[in-house]
PDB file of N, CA and C in Angstrom:
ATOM      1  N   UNK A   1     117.677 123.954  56.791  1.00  0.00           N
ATOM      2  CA  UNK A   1     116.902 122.984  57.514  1.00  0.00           C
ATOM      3  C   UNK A   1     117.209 122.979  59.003  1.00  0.00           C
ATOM      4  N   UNK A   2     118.308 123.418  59.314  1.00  0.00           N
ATOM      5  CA  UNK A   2     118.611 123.054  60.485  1.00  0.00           C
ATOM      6  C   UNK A   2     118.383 124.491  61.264  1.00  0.00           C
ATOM      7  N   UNK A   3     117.976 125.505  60.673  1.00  0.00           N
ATOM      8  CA  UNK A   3     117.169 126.816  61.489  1.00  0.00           C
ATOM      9  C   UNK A   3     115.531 126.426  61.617  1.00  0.00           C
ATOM     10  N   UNK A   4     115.204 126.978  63.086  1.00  0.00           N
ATOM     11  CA  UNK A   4     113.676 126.412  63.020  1.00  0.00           C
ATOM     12  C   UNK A   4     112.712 127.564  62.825  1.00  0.00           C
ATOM     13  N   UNK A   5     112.069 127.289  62.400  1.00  0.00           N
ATOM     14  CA  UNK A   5     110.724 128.394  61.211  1.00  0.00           C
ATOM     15  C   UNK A   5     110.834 129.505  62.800  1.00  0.00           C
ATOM     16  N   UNK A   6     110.928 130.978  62.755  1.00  0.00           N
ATOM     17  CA  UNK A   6     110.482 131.765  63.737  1.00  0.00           C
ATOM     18  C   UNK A   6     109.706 132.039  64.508  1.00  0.00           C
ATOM     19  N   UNK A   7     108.558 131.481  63.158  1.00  0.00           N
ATOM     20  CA  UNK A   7     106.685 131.658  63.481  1.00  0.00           C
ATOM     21  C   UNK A   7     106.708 130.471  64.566  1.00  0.00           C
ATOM     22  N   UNK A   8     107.234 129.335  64.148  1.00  0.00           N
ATOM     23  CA  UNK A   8     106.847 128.130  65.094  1.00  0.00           C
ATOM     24  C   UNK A   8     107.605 128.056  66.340  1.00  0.00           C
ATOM     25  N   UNK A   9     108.815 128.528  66.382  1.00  0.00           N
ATOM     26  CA  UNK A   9     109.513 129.000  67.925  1.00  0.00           C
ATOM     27  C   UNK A   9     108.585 129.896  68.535  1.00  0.00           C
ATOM     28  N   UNK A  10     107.981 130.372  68.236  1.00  0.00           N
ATOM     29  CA  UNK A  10     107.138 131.866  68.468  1.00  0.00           C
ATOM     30  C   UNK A  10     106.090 131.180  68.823  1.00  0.00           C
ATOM     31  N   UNK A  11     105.000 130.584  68.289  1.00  0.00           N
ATOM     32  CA  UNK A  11     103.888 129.622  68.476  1.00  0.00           C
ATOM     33  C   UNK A  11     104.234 128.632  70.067  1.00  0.00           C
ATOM     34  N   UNK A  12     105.632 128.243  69.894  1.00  0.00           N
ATOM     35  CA  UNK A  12     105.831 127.171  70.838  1.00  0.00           C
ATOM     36  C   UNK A  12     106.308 128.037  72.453  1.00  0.00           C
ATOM     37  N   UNK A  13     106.906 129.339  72.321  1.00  0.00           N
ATOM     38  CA  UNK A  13     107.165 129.926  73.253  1.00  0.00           C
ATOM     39  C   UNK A  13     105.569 130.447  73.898  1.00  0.00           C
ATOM     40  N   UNK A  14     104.628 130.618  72.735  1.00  0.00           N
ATOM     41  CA  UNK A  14     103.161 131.062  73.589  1.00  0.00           C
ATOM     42  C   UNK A  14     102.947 130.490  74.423  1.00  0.00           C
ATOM     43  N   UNK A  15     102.699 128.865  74.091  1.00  0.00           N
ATOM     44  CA  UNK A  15     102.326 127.876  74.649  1.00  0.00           C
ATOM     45  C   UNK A  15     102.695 127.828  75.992  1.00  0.00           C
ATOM     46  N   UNK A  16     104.303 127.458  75.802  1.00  0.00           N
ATOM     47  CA  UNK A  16     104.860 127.626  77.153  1.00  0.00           C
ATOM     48  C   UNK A  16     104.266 128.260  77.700  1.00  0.00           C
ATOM     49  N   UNK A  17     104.148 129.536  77.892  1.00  0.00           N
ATOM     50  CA  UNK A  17     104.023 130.640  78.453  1.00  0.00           C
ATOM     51  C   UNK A  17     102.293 130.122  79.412  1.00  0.00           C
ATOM     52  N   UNK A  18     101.610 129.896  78.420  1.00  0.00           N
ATOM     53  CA  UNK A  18     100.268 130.138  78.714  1.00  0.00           C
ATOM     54  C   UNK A  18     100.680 128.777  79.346  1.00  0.00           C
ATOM     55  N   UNK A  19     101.119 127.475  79.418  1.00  0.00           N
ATOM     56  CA  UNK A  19     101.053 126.334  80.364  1.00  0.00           C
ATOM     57  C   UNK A  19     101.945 127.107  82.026  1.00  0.00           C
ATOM     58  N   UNK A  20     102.403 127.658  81.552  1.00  0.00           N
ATOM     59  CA  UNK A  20     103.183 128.434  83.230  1.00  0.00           C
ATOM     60  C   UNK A  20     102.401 129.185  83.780  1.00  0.00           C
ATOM     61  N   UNK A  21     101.112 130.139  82.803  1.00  0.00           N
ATOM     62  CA  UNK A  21     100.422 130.729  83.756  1.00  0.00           C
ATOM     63  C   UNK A  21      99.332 129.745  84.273  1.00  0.00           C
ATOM     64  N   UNK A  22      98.811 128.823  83.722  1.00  0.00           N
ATOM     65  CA  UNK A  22      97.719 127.760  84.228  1.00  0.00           C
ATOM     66  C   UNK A  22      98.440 127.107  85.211  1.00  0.00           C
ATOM     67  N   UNK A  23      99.557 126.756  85.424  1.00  0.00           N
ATOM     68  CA  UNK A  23     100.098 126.106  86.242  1.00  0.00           C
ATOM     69  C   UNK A  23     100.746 127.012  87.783  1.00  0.00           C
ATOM     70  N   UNK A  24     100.455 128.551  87.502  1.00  0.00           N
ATOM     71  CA  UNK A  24     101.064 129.544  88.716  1.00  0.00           C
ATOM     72  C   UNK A  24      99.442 129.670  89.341  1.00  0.00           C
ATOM     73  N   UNK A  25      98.629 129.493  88.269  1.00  0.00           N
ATOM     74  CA  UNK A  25      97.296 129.922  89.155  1.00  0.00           C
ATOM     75  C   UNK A  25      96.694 128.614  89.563  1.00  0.00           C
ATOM     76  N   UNK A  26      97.171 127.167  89.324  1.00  0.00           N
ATOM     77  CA  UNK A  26      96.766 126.218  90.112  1.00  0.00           C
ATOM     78  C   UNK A  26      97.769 126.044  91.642  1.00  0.00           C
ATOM     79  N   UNK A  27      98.703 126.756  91.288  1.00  0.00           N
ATOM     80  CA  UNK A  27      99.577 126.937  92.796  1.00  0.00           C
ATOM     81  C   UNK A  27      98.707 127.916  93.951  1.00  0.00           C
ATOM     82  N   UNK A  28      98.058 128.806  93.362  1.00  0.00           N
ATOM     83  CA  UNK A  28      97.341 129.829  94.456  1.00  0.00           C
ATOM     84  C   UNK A  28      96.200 129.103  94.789  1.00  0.00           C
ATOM     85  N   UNK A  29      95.894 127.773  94.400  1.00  0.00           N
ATOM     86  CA  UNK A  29      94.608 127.197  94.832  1.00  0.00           C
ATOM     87  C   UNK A  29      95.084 126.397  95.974  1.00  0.00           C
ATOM     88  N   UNK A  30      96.421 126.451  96.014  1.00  0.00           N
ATOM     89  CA  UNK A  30      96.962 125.318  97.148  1.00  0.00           C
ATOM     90  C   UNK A  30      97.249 125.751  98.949  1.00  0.00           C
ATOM     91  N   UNK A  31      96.422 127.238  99.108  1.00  0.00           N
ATOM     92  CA  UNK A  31      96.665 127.838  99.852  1.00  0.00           C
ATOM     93  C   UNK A  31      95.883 126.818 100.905  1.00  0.00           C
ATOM     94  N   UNK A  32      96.152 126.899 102.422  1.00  0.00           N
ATOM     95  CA  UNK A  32      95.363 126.004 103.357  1.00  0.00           C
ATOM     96  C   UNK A  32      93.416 126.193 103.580  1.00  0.00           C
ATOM     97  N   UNK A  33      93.433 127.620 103.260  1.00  0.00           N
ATOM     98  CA  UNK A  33      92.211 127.699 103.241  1.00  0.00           C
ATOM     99  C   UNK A  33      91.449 127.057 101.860  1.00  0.00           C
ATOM    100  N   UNK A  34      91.582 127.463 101.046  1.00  0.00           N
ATOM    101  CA  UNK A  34      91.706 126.624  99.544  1.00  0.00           C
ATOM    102  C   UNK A  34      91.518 125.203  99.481  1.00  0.00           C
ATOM    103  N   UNK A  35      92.238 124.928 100.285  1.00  0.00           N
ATOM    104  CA  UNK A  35      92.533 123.365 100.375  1.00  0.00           C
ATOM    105  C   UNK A  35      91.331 122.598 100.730  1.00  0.00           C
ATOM    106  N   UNK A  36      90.519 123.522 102.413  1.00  0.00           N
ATOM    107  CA  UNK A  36      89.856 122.932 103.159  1.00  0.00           C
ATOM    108  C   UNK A  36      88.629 123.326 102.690  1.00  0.00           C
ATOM    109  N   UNK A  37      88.390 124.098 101.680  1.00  0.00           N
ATOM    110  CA  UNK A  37      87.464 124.650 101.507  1.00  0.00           C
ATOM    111  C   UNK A  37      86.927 123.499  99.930  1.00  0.00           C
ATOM    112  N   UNK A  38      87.789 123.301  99.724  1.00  0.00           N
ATOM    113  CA  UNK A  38      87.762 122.257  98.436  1.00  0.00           C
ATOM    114  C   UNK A  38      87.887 120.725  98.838  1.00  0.00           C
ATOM    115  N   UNK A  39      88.095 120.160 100.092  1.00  0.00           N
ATOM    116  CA  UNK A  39      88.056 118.901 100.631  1.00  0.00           C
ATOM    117  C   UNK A  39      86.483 118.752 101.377  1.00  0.00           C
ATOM    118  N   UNK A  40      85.833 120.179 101.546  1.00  0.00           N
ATOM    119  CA  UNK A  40      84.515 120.200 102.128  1.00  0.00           C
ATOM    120  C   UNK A  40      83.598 120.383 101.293  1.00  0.00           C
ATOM    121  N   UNK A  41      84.511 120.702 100.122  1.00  0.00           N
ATOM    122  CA  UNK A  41      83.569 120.581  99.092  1.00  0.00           C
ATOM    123  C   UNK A  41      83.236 119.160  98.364  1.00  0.00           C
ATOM    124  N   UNK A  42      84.070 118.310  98.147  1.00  0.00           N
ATOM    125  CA  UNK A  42      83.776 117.103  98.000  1.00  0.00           C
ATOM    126  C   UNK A  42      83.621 115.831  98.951  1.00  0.00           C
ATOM    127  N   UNK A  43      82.975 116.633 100.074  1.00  0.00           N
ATOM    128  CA  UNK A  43      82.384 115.274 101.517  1.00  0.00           C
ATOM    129  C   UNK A  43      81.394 115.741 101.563  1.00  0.00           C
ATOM    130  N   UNK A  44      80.741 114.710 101.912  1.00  0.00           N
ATOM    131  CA  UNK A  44      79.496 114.933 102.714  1.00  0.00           C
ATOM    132  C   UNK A  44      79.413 114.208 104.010  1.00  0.00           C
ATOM    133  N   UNK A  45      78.280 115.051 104.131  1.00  0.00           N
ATOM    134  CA  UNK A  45      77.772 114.242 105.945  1.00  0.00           C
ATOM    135  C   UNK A  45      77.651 115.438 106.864  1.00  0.00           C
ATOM    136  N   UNK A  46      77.184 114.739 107.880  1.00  0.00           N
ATOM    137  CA  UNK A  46      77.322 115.960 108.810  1.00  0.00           C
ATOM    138  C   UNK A  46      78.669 116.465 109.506  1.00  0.00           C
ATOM    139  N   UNK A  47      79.184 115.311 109.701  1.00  0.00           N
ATOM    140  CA  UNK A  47      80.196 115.682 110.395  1.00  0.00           C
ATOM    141  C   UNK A  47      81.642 115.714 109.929  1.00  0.00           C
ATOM    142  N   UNK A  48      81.688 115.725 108.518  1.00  0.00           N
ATOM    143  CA  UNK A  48      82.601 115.854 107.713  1.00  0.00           C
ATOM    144  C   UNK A  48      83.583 117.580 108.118  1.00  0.00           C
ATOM    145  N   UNK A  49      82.380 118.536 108.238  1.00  0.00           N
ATOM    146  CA  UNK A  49      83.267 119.940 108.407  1.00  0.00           C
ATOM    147  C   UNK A  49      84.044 119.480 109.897  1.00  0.00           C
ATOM    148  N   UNK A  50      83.734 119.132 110.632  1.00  0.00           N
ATOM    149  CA  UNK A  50      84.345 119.098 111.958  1.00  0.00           C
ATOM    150  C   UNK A  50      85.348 117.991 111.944  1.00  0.00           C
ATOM    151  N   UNK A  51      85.568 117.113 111.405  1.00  0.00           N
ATOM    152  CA  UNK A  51      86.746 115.904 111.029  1.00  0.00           C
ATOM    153  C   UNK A  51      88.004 116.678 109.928  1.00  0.00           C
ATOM    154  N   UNK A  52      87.668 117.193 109.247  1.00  0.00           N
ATOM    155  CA  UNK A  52      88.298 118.354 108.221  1.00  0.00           C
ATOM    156  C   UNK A  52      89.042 119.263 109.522  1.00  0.00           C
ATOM    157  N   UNK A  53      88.362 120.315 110.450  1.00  0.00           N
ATOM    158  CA  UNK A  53      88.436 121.342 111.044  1.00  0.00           C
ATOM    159  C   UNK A  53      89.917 121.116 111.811  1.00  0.00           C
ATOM    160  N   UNK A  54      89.122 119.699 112.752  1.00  0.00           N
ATOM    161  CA  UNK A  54      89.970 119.099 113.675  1.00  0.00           C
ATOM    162  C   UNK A  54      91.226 118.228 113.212  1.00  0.00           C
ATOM    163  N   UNK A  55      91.168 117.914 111.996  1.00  0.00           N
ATOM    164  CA  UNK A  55      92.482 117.464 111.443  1.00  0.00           C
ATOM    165  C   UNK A  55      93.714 118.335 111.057  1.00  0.00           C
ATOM    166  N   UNK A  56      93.036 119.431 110.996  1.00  0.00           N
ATOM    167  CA  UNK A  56      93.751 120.655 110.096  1.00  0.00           C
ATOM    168  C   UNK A  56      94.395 121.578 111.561  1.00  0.00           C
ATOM    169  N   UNK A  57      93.627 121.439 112.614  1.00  0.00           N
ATOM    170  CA  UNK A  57      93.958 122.162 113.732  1.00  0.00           C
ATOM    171  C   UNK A  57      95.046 120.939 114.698  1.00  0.00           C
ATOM    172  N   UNK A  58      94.632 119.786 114.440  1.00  0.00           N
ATOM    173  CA  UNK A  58      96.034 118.723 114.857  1.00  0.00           C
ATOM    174  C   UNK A  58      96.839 118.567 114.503  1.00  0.00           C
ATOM    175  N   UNK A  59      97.332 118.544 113.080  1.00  0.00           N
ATOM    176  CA  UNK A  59      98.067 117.742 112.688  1.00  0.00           C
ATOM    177  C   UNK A  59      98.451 119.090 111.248  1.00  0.00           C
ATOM    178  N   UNK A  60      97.852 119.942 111.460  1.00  0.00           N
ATOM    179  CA  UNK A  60      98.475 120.595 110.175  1.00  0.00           C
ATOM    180  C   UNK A  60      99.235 120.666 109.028  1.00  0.00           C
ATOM    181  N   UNK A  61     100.148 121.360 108.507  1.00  0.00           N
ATOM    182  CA  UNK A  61     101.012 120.565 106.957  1.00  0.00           C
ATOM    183  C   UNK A  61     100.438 118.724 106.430  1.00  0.00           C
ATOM    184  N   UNK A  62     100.333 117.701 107.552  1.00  0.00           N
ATOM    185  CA  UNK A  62     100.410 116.380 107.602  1.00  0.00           C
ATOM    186  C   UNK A  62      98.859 116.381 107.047  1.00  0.00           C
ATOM    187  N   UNK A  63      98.194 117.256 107.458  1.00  0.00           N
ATOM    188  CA  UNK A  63      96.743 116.791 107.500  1.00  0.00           C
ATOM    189  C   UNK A  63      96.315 117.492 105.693  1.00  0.00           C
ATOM    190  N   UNK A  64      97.120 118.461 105.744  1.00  0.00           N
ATOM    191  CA  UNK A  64      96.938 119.321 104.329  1.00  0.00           C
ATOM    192  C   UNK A  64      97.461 118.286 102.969  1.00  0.00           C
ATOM    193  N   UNK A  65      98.528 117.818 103.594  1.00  0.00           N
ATOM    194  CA  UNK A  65      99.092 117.053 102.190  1.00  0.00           C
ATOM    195  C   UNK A  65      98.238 115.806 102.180  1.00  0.00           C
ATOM    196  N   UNK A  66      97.690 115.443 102.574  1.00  0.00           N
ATOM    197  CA  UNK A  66      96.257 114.400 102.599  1.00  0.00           C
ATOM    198  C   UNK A  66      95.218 115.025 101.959  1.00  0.00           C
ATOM    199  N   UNK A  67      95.129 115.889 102.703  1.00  0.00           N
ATOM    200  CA  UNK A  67      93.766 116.373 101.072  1.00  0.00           C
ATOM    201  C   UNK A  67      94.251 117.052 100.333  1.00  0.00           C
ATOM    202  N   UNK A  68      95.290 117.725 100.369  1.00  0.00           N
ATOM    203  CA  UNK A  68      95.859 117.698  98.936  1.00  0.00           C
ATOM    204  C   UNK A  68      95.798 116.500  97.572  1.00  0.00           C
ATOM    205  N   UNK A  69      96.117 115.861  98.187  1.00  0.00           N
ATOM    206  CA  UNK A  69      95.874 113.958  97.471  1.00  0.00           C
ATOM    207  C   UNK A  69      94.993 113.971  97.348  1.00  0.00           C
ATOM    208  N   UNK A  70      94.147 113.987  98.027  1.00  0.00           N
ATOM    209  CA  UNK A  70      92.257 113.605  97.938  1.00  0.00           C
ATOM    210  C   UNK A  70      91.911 114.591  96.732  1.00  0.00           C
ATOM    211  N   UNK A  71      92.784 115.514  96.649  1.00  0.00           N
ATOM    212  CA  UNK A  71      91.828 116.718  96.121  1.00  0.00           C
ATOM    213  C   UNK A  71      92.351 116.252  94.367  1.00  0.00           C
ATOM    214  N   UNK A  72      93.457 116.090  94.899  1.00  0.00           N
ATOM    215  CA  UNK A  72      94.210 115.687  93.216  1.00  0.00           C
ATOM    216  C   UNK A  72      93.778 114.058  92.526  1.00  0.00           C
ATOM    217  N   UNK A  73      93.656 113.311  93.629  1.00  0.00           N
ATOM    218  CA  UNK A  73      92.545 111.921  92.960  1.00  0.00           C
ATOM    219  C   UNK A  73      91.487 112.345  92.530  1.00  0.00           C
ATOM    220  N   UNK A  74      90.238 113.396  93.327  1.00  0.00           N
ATOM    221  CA  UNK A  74      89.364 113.979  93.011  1.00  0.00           C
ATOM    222  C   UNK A  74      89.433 114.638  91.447  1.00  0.00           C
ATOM    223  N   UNK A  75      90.240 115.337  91.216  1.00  0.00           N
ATOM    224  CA  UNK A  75      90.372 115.924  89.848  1.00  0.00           C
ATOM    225  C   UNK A  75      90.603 114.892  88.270  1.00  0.00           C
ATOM    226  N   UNK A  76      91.328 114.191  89.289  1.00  0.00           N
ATOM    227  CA  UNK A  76      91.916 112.995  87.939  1.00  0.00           C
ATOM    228  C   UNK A  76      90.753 112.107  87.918  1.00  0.00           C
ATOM    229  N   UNK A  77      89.473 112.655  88.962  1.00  0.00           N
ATOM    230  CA  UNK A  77      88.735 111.173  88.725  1.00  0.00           C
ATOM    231  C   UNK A  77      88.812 109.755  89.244  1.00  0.00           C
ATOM    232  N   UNK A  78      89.704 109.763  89.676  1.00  0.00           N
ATOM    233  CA  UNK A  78      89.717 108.286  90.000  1.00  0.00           C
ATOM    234  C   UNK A  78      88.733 108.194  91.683  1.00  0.00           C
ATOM    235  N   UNK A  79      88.623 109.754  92.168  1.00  0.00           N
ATOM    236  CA  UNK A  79      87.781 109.515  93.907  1.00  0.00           C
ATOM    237  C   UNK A  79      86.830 110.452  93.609  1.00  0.00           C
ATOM    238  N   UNK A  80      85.489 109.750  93.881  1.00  0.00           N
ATOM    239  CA  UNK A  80      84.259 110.770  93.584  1.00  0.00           C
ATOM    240  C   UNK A  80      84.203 111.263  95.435  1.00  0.00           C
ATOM    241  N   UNK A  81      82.849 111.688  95.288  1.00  0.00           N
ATOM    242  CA  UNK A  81      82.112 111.791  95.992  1.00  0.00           C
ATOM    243  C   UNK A  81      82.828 110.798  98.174  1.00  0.00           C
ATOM    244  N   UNK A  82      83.230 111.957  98.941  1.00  0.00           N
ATOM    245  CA  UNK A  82      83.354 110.881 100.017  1.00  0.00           C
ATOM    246  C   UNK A  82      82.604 111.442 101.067  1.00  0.00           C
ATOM    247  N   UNK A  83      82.258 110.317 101.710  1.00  0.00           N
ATOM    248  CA  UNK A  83      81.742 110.390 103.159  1.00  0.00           C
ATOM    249  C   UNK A  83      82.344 110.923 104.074  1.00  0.00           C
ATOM    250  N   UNK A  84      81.723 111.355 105.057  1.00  0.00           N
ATOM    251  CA  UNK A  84      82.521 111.633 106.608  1.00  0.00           C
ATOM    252  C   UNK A  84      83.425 110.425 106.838  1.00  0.00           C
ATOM    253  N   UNK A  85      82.286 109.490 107.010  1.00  0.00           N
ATOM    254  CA  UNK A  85      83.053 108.073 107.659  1.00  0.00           C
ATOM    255  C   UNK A  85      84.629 107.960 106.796  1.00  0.00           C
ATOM    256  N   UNK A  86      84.025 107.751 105.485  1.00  0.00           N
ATOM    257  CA  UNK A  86      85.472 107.016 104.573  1.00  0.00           C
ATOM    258  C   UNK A  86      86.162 108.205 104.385  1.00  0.00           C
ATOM    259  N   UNK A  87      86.327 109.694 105.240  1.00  0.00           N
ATOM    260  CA  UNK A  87      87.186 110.552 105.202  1.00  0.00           C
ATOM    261  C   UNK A  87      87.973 110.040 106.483  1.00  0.00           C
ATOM    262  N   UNK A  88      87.063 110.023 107.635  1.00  0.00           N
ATOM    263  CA  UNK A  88      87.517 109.580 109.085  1.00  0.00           C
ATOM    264  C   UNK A  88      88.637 108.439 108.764  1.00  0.00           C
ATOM    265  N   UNK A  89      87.717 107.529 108.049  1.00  0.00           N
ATOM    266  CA  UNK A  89      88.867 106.088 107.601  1.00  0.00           C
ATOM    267  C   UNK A  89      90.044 106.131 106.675  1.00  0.00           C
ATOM    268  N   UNK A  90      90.321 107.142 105.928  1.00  0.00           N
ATOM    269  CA  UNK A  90      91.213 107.355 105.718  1.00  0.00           C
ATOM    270  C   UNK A  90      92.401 108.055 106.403  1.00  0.00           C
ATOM    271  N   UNK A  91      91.495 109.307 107.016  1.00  0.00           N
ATOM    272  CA  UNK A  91      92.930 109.884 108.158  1.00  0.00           C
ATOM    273  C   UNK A  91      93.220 109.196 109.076  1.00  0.00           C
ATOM    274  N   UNK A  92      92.495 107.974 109.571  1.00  0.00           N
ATOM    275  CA  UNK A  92      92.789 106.824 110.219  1.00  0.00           C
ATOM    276  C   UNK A  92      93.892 106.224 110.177  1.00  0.00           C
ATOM    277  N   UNK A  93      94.410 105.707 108.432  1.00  0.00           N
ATOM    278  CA  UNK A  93      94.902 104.745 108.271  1.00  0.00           C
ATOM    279  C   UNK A  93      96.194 105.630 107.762  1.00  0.00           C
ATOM    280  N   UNK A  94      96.281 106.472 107.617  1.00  0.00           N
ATOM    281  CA  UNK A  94      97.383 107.292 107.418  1.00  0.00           C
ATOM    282  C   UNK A  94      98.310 107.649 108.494  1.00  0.00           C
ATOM    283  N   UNK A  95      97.569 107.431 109.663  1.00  0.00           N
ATOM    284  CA  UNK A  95      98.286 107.440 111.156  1.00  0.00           C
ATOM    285  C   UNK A  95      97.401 108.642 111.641  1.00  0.00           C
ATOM    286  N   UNK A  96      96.572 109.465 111.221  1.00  0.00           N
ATOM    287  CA  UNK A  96      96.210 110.950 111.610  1.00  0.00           C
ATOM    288  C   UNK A  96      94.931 110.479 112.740  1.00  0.00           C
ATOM    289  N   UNK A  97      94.358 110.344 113.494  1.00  0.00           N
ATOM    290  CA  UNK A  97      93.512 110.090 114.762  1.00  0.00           C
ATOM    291  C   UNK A  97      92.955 111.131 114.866  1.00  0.00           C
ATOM    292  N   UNK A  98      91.951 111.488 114.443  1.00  0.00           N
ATOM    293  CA  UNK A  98      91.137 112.682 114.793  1.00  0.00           C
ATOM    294  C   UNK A  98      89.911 112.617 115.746  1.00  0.00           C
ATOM    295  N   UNK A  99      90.276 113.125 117.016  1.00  0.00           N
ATOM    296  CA  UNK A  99      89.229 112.744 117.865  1.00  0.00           C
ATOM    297  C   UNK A  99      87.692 113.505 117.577  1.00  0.00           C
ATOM    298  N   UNK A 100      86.586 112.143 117.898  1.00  0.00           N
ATOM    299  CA  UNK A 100      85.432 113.206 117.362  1.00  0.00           C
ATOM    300  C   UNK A 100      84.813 113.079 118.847  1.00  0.00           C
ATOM    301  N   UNK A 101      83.920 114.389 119.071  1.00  0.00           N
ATOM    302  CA  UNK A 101      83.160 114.361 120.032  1.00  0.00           C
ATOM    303  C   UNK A 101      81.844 113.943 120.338  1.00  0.00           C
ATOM    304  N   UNK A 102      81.813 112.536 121.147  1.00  0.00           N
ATOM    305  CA  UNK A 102      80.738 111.876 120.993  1.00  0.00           C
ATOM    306  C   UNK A 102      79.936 111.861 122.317  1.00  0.00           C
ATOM    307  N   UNK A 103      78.443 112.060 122.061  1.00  0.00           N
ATOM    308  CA  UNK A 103      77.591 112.200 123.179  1.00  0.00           C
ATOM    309  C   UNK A 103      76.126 111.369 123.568  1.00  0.00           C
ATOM    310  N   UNK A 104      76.283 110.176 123.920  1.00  0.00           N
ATOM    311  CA  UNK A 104      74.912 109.582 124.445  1.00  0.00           C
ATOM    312  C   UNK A 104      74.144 109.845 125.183  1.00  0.00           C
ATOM    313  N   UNK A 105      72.899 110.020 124.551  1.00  0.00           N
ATOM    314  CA  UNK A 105      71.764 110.629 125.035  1.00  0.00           C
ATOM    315  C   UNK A 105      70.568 109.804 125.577  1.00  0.00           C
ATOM    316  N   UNK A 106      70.396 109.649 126.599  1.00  0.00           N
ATOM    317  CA  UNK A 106      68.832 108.569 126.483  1.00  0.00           C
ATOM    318  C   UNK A 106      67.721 109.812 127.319  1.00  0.00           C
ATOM    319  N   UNK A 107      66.525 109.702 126.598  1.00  0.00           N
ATOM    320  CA  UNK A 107      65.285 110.424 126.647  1.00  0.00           C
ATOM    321  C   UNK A 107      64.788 109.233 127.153  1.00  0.00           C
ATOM    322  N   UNK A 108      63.904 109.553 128.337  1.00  0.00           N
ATOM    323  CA  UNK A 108      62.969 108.739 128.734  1.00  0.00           C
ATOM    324  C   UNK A 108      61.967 109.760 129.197  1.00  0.00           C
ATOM    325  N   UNK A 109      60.677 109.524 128.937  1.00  0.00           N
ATOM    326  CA  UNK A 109      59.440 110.425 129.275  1.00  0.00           C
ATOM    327  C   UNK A 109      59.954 111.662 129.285  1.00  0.00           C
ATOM    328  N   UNK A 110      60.532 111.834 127.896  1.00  0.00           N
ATOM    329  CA  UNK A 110      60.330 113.466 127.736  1.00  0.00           C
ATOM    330  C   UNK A 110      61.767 114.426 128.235  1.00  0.00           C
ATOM    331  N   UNK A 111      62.177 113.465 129.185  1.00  0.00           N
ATOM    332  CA  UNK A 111      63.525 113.828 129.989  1.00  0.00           C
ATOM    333  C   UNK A 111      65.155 113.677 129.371  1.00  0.00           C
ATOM    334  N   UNK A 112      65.662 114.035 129.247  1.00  0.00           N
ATOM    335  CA  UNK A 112      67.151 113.876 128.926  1.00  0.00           C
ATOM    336  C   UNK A 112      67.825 113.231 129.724  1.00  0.00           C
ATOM    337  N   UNK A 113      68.738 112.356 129.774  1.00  0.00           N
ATOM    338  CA  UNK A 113      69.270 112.086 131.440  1.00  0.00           C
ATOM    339  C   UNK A 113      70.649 111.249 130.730  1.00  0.00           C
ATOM    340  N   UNK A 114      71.932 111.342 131.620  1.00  0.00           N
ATOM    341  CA  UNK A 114      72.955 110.940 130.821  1.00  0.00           C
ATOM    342  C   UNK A 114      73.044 109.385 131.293  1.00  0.00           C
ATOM    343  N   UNK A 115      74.221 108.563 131.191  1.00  0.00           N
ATOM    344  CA  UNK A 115      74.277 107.361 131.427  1.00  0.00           C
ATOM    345  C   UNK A 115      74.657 107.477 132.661  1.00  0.00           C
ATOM    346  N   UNK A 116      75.115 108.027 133.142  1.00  0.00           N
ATOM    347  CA  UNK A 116      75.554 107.621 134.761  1.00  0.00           C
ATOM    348  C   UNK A 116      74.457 108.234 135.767  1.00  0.00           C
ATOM    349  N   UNK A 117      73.033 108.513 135.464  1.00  0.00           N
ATOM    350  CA  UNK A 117      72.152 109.180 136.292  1.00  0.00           C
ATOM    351  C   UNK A 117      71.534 107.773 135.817  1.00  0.00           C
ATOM    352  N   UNK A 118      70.578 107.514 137.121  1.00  0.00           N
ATOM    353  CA  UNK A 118      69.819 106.679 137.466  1.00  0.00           C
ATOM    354  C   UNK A 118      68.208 106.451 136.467  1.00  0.00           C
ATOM    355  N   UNK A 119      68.025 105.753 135.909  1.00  0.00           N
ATOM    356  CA  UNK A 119      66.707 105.894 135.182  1.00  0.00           C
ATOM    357  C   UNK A 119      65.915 105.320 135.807  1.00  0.00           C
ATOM    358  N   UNK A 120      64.833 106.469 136.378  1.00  0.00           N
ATOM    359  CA  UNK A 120      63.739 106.111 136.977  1.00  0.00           C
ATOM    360  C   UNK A 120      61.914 105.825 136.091  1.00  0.00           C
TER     361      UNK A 120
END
């Protein structure tokens, strides 16, 4: 009784085995490109690629282990679908400040003209 069946050490060593390779090939998904390519995959908006881009080019490792998280709530389900904005608001509140580039435009008769030019 106290030897364990061969077949079932044998059965239980597969297992192992096959949970170490599912678990070496979810490590190669963790590469930075991987990462960003799978955090752009679950945002939308327009300006989601460029809040992603610019986080990853500021703040690097810091900005990765954030969507790393995102990516792993994402899987477990508990975070669907996010916005630009509630991506922005999250690297917000994490301390990460990602500057976006913003540009006001006023058209009058056809014309472009910025805020500090005179509207005639």
């Amino acid at each position: 009784m106290s030897d364990r069946d061969p077949e079932l050490e044998l059965i239980r060593l597969r297992k192992l085995m096959s949970l170490m390779a599912k678990q070496s090939r979810q490590e190669v998904k963790d590469k930075p490109m991987d990462v960003v390519a799978e955090v752009k995959a679950i945002t939308k908006g327009e300006r989601a690629g460029e809040i992603i881009d610019k986080a990853v080019r500021l703040y690097g490792e810091a900005a990765l282990t954030v969507f790393r998280q995102l990516i792993k709530l994402h899987r477990d389900g508990a975070l669907g679908e996010l916005t630009d904005a509630e991506l922005y608001n999250i690297l917000e509140n994490v301390g990460l400040h990602v500057p976006i580039e913003t540009r006001v435009r006023i058209v009058r008769h056809g014309q472009e003209r910025r805020i500090g030019e005179e509207l005639q």
